[in-house]
N, C-alpha and C. Protein backbone atom coordinates (compact mmCIF):
# COMPACT_ATOMS: atom_id res chain seq x y z
N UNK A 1 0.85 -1.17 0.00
CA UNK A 1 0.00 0.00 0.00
C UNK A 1 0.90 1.24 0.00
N UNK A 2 0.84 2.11 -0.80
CA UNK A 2 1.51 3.42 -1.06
C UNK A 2 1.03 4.43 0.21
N UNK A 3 1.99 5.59 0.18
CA UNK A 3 1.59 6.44 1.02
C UNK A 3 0.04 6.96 0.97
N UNK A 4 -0.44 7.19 -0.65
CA UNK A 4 -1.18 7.97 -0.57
C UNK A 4 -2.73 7.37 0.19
N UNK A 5 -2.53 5.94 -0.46
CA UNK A 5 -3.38 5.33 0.33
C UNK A 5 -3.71 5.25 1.46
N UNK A 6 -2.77 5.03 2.39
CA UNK A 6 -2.70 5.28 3.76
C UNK A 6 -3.56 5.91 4.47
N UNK A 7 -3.17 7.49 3.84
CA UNK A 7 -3.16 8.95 3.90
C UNK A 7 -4.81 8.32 4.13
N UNK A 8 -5.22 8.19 2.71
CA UNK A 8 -7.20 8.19 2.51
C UNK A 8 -7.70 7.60 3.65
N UNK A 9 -6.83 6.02 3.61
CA UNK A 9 -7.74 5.67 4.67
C UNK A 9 -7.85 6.24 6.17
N UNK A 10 -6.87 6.98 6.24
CA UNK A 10 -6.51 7.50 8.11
C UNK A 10 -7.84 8.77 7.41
N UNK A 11 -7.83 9.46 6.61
CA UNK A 11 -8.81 10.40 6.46
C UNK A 11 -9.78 9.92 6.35
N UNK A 12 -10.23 8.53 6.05
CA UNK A 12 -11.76 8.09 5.88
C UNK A 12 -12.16 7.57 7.23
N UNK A 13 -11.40 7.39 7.85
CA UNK A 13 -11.69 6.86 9.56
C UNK A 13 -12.60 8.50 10.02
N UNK A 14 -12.27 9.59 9.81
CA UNK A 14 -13.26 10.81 9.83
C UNK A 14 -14.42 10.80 9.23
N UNK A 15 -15.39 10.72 10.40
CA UNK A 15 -16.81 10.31 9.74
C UNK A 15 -17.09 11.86 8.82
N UNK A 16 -16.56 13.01 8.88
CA UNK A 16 -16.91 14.43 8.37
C UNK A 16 -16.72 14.05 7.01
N UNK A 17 -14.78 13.46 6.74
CA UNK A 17 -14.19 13.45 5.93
C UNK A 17 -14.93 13.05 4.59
N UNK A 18 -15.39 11.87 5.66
CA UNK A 18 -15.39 10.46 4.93
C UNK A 18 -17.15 11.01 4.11
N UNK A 19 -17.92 11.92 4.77
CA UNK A 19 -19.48 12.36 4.15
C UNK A 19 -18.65 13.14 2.83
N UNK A 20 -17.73 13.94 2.78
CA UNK A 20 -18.08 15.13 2.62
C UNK A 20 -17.18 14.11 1.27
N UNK A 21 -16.08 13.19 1.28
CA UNK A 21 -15.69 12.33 0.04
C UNK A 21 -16.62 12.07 -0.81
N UNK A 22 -17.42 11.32 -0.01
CA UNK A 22 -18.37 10.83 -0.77
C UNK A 22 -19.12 11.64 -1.62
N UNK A 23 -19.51 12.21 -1.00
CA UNK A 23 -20.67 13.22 -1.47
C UNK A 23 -19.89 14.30 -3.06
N UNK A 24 -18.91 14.32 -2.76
CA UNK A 24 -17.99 14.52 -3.86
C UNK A 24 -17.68 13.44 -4.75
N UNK A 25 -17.54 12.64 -4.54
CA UNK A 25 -17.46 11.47 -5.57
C UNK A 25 -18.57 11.27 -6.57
N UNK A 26 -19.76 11.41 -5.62
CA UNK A 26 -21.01 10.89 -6.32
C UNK A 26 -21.16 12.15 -7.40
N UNK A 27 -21.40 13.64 -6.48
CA UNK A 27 -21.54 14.88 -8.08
C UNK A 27 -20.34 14.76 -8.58
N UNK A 28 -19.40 14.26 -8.82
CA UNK A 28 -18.07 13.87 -10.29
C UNK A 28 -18.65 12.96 -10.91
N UNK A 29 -19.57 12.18 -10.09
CA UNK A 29 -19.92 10.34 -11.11
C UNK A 29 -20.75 10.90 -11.97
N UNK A 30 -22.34 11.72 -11.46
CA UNK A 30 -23.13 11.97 -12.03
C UNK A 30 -22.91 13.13 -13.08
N UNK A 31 -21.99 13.76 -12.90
CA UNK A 31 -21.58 14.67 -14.18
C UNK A 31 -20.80 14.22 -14.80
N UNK A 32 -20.04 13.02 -14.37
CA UNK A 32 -19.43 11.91 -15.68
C UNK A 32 -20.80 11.86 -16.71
N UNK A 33 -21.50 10.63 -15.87
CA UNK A 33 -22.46 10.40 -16.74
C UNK A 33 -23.26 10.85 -17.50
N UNK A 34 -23.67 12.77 -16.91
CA UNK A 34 -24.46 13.91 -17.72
C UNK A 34 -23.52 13.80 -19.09
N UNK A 35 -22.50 14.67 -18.81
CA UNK A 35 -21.48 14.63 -20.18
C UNK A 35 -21.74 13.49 -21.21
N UNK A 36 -21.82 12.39 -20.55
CA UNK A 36 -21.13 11.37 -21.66
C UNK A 36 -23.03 10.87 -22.31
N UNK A 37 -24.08 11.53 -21.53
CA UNK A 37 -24.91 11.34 -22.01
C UNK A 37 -25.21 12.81 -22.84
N UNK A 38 -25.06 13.52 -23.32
CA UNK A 38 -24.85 14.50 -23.69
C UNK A 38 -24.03 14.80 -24.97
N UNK A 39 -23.11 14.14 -25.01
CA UNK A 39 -22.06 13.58 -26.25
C UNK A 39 -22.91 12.40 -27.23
N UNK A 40 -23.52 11.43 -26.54
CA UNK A 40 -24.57 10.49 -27.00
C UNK A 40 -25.87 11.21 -27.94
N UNK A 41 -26.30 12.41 -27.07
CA UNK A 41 -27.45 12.67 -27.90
C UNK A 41 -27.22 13.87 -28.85
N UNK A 42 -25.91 14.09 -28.76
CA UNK A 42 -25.36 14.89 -29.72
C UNK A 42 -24.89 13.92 -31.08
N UNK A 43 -24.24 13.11 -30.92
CA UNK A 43 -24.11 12.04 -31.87
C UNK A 43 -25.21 11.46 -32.24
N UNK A 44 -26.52 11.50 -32.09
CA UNK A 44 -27.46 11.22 -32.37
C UNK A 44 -27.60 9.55 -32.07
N UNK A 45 -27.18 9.03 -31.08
CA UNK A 45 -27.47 7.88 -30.98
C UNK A 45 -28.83 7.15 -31.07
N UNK A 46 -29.63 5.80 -30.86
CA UNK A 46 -30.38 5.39 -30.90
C UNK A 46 -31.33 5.97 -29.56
N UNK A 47 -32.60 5.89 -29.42
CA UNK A 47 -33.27 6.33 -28.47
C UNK A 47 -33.17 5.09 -27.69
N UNK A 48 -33.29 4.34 -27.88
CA UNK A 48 -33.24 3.17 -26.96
C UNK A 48 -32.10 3.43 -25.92
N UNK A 49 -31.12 3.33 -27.12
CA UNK A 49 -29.71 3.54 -25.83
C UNK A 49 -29.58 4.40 -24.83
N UNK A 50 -30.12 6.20 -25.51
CA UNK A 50 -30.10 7.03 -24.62
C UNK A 50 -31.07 6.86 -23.46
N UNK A 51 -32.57 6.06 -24.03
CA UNK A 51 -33.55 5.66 -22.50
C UNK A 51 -32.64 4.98 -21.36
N UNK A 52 -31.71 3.91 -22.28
CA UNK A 52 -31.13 3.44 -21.12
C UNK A 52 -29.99 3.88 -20.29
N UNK A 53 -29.37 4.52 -21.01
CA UNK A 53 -28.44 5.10 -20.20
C UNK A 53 -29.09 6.35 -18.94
N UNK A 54 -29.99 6.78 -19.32
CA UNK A 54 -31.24 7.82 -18.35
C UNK A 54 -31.58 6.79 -17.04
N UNK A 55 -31.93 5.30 -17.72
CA UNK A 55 -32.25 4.74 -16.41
C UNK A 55 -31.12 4.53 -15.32
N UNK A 56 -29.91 4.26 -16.00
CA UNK A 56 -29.27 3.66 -14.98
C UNK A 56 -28.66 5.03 -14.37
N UNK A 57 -28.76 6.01 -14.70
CA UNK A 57 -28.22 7.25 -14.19
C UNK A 57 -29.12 7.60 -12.80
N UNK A 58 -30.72 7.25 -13.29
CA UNK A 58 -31.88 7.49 -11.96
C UNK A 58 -31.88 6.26 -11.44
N UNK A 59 -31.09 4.94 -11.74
CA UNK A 59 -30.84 3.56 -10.85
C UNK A 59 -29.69 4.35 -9.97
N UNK A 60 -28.50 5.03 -10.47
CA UNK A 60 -27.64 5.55 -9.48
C UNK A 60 -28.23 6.58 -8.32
N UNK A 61 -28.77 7.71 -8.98
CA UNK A 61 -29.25 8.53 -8.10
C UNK A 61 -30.31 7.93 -7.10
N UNK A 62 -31.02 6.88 -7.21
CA UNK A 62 -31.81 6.46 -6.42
C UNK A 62 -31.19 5.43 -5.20
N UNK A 63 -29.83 4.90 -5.79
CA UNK A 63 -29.14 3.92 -4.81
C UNK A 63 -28.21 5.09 -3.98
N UNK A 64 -28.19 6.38 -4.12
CA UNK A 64 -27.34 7.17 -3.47
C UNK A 64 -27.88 7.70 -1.92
């Protein structure tokens, strides 16, 4: 295990830390996924695909 790792986990033992990570992780995931759905319906992909990629974006937001 590298330093940096370490580092995270002694900072994730902070229950503050460890909300305020998360909670950052998740708005980077979900604006991954905006973007790259966004690039999709700019390329004009199939509607199907874009329905599905919509669901699993409100499958994430709903497991959050």
């Amino acid at each position: 295990m590298n330093t940096a790792q370490k580092y995270l986990e002694k900072q994730l033992a902070n229950n503050e830390f460890k909300h305020s990570y998360l909670e950052e992780k998740t708005k980077l995931d979900i604006e991954y996924q905006l973007e790259e759905l966004k690039r999709d319906i700019q390329a004009v992909k199939p509607v199907e695909e874009l329905i599905s990629k919509i669901e699993s974006i409100e499958k994430y937001l709903m497991a959050v």
